[in-house]
N, C-alpha and C. Protein backbone atom coordinates (compact mmCIF):
# COMPACT_ATOMS: atom_id res chain seq x y z
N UNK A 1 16.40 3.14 0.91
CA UNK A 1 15.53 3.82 1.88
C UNK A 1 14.54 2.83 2.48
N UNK A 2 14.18 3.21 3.48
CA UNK A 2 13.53 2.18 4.86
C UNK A 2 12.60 2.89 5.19
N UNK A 3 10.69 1.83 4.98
CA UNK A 3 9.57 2.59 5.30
C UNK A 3 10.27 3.34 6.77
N UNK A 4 10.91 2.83 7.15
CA UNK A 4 10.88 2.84 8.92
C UNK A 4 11.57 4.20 9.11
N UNK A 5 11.98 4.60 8.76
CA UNK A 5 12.73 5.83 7.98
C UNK A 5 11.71 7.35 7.79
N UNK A 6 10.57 6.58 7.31
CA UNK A 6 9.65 7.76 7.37
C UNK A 6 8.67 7.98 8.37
N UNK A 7 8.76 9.50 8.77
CA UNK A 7 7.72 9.72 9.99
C UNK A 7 6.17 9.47 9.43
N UNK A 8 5.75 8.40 10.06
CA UNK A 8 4.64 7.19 9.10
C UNK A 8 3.46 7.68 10.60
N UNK A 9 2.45 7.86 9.96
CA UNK A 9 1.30 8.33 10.98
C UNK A 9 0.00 7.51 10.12
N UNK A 10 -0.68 7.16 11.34
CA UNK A 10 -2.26 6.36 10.89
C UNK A 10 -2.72 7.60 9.73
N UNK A 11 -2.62 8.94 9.55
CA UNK A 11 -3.25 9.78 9.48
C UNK A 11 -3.04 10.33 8.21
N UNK A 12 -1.81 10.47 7.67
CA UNK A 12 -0.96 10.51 6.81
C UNK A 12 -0.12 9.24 6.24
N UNK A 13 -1.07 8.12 6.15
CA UNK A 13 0.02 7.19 5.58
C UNK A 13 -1.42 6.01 5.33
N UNK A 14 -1.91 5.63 3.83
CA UNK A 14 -2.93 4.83 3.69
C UNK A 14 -2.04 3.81 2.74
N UNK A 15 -2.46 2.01 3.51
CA UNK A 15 -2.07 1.46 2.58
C UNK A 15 -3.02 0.49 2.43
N UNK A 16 -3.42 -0.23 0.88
CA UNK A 16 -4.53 -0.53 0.47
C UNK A 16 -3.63 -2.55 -0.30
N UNK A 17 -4.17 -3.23 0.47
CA UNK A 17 -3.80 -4.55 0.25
C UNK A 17 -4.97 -5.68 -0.49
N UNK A 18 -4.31 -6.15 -1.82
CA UNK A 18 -5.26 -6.77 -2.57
C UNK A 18 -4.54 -8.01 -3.57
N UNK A 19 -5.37 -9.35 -2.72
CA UNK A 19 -5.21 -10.05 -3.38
C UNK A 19 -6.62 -11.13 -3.93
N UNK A 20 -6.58 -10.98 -5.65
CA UNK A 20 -7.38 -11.16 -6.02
C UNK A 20 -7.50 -12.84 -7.05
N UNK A 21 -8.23 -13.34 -7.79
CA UNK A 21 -7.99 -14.76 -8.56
C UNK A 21 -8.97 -14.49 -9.64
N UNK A 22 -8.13 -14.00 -10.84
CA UNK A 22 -9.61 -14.39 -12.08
C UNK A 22 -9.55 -15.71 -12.75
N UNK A 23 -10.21 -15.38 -13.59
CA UNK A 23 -10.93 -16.84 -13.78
C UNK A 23 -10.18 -18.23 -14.57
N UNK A 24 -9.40 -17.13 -14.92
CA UNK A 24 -8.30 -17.59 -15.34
C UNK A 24 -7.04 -18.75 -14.56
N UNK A 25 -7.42 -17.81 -13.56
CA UNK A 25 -6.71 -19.18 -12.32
C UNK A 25 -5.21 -18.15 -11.77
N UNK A 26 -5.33 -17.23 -13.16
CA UNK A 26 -3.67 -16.45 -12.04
C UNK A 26 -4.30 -15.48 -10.99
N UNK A 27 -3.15 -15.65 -10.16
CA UNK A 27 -2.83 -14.61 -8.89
C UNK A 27 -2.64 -13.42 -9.07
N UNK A 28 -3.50 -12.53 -8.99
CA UNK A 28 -2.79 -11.39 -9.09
C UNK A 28 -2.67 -10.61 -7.67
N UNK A 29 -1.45 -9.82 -7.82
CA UNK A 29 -1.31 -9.58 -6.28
C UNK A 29 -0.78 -7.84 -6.61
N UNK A 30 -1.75 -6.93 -5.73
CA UNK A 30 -1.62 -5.46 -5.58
C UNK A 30 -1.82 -4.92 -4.71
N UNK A 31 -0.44 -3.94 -4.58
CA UNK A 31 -0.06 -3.23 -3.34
C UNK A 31 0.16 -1.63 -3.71
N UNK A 32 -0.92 -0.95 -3.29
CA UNK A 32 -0.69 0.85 -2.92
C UNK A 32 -0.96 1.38 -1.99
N UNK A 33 0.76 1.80 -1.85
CA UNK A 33 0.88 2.58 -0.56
C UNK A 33 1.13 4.26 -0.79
N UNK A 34 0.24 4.82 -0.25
CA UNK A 34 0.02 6.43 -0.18
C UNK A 34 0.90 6.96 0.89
N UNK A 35 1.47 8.24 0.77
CA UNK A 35 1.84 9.02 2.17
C UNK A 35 1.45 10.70 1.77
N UNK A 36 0.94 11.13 2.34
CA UNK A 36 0.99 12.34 2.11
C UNK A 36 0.85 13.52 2.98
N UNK A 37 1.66 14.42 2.66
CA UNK A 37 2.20 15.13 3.63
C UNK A 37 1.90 16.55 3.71
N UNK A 38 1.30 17.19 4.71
CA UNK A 38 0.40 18.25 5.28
C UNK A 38 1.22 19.29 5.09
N UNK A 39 0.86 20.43 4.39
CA UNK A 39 2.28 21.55 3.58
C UNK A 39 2.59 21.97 5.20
C-alpha cells in the first residue's frame, strides 16, 4: 500500500519529523505519522 493511495488532507493527516543526538553520540531518528478519519 502507497501513502499516495490515501485520500491525505492537511486536515486529517499530521506528520511529526524528529531527528535527535544524545550524548552518547547515536542518531536517533523518529517518524509519526497520524491519519484520522471524520466518522
Amino acid at each position: 500500500m502507497n501513502l499516495s493511495d490515501l485520500p491525505l488532507t492537511p486536515s486529517t493527516t499530521t506528520m511529526r519529523f524528529t531527528v535527535s543526538d544524545d550524548q552518547a553520540g547515536t542518531e536517533r531518528f523518529h517518524l509519526t505519522f497520524r491519519v484520522t478519519r471524520s466518522p
